[in-house]
PDB file of N, CA and C in Angstrom:
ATOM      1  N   UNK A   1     -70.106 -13.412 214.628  1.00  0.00           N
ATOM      2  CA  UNK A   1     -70.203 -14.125 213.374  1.00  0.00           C
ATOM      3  C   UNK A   1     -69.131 -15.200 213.334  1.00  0.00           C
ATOM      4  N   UNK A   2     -69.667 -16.047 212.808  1.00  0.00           N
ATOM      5  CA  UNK A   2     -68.433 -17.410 212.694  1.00  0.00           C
ATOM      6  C   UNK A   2     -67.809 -17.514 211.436  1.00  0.00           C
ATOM      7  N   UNK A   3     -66.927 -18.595 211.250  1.00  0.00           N
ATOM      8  CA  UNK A   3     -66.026 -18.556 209.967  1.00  0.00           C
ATOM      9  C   UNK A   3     -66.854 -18.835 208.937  1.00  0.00           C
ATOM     10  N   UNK A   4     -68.422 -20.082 208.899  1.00  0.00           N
ATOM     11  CA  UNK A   4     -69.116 -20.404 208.004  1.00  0.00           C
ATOM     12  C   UNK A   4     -69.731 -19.210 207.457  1.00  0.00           C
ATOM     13  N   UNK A   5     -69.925 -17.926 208.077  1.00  0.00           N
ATOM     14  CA  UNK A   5     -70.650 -17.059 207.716  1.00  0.00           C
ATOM     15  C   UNK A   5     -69.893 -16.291 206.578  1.00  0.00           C
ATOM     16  N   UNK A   6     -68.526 -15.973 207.203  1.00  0.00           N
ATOM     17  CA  UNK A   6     -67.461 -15.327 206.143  1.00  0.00           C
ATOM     18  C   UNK A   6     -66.855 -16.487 204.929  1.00  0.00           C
ATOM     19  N   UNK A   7     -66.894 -17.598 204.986  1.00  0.00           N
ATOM     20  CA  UNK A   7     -66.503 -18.146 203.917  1.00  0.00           C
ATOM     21  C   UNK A   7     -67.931 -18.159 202.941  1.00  0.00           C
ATOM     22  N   UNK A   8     -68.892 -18.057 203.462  1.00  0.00           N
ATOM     23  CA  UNK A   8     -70.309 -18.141 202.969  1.00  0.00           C
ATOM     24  C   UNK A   8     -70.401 -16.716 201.855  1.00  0.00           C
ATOM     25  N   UNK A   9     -69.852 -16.028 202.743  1.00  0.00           N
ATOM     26  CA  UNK A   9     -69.793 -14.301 201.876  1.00  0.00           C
ATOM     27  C   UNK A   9     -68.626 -14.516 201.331  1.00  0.00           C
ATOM     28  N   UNK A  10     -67.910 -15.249 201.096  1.00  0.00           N
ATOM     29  CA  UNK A  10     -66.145 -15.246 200.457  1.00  0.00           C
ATOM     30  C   UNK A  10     -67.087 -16.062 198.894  1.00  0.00           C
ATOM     31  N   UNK A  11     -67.559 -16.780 199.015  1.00  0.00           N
ATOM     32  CA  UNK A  11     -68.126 -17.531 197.987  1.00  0.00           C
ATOM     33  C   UNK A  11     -69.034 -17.057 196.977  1.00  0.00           C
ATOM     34  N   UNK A  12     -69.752 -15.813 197.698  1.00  0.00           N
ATOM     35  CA  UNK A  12     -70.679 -15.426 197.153  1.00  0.00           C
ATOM     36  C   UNK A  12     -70.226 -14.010 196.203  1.00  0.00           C
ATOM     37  N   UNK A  13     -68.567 -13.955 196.814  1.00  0.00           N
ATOM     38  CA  UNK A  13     -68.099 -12.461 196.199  1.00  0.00           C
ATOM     39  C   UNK A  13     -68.653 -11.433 197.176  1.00  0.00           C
ATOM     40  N   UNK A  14     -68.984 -11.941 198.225  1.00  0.00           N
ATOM     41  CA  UNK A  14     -69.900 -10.209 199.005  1.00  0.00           C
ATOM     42  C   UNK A  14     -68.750 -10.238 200.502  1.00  0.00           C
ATOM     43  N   UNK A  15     -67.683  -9.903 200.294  1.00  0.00           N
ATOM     44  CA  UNK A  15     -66.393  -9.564 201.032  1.00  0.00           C
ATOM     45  C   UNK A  15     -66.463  -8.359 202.174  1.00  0.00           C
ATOM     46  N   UNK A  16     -67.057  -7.455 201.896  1.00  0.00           N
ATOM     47  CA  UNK A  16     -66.929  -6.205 202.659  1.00  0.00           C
ATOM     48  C   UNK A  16     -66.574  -4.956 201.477  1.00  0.00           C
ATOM     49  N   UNK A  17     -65.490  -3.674 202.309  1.00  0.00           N
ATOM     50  CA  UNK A  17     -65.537  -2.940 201.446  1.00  0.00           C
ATOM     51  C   UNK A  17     -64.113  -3.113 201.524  1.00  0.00           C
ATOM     52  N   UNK A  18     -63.403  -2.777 200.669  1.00  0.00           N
ATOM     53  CA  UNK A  18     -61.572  -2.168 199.911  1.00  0.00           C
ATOM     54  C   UNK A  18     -61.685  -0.669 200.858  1.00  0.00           C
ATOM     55  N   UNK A  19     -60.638  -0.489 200.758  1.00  0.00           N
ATOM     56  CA  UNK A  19     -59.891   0.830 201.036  1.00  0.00           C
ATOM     57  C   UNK A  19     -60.669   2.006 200.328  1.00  0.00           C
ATOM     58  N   UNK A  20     -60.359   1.624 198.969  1.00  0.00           N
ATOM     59  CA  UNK A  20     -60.759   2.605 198.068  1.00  0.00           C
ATOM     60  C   UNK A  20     -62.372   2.769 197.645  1.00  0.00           C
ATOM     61  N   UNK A  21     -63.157   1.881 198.258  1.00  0.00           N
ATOM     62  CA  UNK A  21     -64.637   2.069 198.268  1.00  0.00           C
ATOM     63  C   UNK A  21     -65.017   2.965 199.163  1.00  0.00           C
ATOM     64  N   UNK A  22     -64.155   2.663 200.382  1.00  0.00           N
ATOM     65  CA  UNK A  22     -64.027   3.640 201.971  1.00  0.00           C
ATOM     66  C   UNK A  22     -63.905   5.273 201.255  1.00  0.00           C
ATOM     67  N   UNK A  23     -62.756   5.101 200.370  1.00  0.00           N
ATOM     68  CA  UNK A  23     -62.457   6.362 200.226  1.00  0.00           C
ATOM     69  C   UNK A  23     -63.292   7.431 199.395  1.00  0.00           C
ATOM     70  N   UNK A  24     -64.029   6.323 198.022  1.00  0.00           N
ATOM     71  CA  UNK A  24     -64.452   6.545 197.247  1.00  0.00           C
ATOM     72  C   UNK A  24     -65.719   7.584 197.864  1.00  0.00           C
ATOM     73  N   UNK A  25     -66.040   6.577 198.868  1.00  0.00           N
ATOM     74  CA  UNK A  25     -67.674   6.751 199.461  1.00  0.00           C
ATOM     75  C   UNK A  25     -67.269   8.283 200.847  1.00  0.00           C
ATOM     76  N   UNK A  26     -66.438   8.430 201.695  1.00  0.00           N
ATOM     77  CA  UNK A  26     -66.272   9.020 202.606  1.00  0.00           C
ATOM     78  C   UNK A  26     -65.250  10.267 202.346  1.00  0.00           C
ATOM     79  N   UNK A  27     -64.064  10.376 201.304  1.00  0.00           N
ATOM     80  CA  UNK A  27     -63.147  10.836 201.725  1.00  0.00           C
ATOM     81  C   UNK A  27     -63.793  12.458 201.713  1.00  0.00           C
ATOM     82  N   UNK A  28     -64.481  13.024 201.039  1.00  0.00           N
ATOM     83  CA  UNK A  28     -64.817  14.051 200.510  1.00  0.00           C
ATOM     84  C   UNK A  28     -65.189  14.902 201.642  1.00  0.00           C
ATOM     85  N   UNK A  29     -65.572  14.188 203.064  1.00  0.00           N
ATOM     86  CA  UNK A  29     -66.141  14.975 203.782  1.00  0.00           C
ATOM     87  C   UNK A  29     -65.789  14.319 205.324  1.00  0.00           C
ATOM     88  N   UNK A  30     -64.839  13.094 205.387  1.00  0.00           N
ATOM     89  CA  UNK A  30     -64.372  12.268 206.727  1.00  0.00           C
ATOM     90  C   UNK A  30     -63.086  12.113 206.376  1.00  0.00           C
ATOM     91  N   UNK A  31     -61.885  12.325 207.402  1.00  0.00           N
ATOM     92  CA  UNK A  31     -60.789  11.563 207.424  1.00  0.00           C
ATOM     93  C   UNK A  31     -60.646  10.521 207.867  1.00  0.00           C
ATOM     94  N   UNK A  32     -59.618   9.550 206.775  1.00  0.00           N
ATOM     95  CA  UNK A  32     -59.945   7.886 207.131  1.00  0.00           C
ATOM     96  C   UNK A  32     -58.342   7.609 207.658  1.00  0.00           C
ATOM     97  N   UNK A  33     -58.449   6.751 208.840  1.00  0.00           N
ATOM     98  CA  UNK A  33     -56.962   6.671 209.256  1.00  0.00           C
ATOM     99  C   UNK A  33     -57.423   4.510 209.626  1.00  0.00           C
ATOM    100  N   UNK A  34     -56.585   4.216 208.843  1.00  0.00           N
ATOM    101  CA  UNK A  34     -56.894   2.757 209.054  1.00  0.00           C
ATOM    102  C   UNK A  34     -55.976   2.247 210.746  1.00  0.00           C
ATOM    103  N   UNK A  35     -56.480   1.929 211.893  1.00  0.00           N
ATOM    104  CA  UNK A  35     -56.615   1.543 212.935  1.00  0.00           C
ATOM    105  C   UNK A  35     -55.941  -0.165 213.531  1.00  0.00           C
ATOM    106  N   UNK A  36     -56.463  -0.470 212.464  1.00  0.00           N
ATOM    107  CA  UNK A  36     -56.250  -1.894 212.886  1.00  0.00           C
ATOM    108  C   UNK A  36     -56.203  -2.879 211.372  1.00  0.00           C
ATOM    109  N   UNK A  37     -55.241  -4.078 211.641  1.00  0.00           N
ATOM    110  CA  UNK A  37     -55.206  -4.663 210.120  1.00  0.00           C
ATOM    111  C   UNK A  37     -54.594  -5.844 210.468  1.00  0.00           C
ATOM    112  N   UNK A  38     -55.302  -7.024 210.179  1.00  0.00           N
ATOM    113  CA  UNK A  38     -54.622  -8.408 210.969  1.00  0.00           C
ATOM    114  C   UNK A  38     -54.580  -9.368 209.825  1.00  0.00           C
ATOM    115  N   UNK A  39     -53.799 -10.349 209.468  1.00  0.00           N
ATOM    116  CA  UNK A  39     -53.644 -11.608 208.828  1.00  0.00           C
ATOM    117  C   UNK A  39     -54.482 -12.386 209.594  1.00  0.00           C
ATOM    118  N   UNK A  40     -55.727 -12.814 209.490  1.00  0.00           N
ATOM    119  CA  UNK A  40     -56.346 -13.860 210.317  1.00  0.00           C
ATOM    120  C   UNK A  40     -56.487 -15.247 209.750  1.00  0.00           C
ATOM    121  N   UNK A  41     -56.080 -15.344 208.535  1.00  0.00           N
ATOM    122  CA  UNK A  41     -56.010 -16.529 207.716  1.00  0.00           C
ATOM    123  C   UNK A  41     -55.924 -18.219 209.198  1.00  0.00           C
ATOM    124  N   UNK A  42     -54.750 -17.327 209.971  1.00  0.00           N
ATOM    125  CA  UNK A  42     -53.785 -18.121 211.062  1.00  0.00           C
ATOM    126  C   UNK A  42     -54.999 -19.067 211.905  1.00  0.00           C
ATOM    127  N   UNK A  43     -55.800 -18.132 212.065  1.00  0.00           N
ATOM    128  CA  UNK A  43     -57.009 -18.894 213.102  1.00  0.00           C
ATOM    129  C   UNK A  43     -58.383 -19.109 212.908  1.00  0.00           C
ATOM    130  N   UNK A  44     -58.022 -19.446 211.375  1.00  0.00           N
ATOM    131  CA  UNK A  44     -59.513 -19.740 210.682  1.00  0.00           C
ATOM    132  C   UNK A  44     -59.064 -20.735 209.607  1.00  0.00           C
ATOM    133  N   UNK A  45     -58.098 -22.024 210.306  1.00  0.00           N
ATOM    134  CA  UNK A  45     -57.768 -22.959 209.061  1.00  0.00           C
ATOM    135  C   UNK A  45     -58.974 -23.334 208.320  1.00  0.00           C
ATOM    136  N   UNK A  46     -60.246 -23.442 209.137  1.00  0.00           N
ATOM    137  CA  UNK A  46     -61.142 -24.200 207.897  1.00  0.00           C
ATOM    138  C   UNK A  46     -61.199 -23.041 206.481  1.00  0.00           C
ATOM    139  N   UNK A  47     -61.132 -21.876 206.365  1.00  0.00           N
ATOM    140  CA  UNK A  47     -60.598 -21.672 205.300  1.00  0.00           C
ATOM    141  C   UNK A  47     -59.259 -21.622 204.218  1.00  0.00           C
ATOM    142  N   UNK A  48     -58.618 -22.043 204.956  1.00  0.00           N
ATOM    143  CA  UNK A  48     -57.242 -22.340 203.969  1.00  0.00           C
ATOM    144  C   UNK A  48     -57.260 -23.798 203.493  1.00  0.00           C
ATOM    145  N   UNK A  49     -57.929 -24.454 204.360  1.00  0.00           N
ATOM    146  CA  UNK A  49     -58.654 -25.716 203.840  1.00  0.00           C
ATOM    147  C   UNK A  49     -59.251 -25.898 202.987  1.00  0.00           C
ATOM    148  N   UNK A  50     -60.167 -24.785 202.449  1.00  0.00           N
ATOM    149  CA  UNK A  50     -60.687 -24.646 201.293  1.00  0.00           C
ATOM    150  C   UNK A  50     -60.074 -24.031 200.391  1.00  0.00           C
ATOM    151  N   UNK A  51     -59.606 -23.427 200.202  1.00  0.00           N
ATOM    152  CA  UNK A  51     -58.484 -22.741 199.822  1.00  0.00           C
ATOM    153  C   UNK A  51     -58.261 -20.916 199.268  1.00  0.00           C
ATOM    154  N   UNK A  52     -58.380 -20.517 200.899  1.00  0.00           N
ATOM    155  CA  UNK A  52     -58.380 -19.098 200.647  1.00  0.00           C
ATOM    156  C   UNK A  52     -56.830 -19.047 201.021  1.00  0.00           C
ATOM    157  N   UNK A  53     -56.208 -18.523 200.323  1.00  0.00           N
ATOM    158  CA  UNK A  53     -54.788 -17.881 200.498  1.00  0.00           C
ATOM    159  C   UNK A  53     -54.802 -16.877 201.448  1.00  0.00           C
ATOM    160  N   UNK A  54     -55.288 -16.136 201.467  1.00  0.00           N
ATOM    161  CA  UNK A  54     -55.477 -14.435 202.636  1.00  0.00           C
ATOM    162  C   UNK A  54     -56.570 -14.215 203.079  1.00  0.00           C
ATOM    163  N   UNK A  55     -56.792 -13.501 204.144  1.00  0.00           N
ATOM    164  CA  UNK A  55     -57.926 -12.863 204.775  1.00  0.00           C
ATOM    165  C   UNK A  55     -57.270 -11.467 205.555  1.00  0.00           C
ATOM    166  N   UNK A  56     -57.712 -10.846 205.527  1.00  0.00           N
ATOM    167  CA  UNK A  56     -57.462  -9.795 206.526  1.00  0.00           C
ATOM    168  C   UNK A  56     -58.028  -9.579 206.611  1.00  0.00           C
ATOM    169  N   UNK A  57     -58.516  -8.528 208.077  1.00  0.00           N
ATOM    170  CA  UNK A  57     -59.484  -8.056 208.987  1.00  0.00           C
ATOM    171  C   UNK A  57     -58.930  -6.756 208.970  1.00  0.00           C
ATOM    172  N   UNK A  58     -59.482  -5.544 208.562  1.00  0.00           N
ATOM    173  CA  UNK A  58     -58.926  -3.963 208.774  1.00  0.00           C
ATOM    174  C   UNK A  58     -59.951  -3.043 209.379  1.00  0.00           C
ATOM    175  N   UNK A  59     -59.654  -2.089 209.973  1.00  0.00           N
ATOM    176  CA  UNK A  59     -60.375  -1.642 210.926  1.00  0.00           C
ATOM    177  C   UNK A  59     -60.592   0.119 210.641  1.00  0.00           C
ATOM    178  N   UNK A  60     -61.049   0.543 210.044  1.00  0.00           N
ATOM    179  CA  UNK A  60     -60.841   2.293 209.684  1.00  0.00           C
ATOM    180  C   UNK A  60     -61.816   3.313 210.704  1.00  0.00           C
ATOM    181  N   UNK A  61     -60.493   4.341 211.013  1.00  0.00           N
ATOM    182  CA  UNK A  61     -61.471   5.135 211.693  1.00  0.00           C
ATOM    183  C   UNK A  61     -61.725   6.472 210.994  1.00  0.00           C
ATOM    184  N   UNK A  62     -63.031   6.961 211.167  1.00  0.00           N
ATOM    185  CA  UNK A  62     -63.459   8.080 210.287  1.00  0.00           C
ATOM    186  C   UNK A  62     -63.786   9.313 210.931  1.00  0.00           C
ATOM    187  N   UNK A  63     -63.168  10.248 210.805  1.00  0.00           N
ATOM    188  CA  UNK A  63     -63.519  11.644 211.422  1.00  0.00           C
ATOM    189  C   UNK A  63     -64.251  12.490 210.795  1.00  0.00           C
ATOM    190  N   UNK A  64     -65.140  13.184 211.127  1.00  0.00           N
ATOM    191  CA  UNK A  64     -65.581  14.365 210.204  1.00  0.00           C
ATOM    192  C   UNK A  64     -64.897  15.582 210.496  1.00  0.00           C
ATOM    193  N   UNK A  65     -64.783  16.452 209.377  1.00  0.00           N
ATOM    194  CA  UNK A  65     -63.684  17.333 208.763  1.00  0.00           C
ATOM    195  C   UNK A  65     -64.083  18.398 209.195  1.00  0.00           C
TER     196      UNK A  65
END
């Protein structure tokens, strides 16, 4: 997927999920251990160009219990 696709979903409000949607939706029956978590703002200027302040990319891994 390219950056037009994610600024396309940044616009539209359709982002992905939060932490707490993860948790909301999984915790009851998966352990969630977040894996990976990057500032990518750095290598996607055409959005700070537009003017997104942050992006991060997070990565969760889920076990069943």
């Amino acid at each position: 997927m390219d950056a037009e696709f994610w600024l396309q979903r940044w616009q539209d409000k359709q982002t992905g999920f939060h932490l707490q949607e993860v948790r909301d939706l999984f915790s009851s029956r998966w352990s969630i251990r977040r894996v990976y978590d990057e500032d990518i703002l750095a290598r996607e200027p055409r959005f700070r160009e537009r003017g997104l302040s942050r992006m991060n990319e997070k990565v969760y891994l889920l076990n069943k219990q």
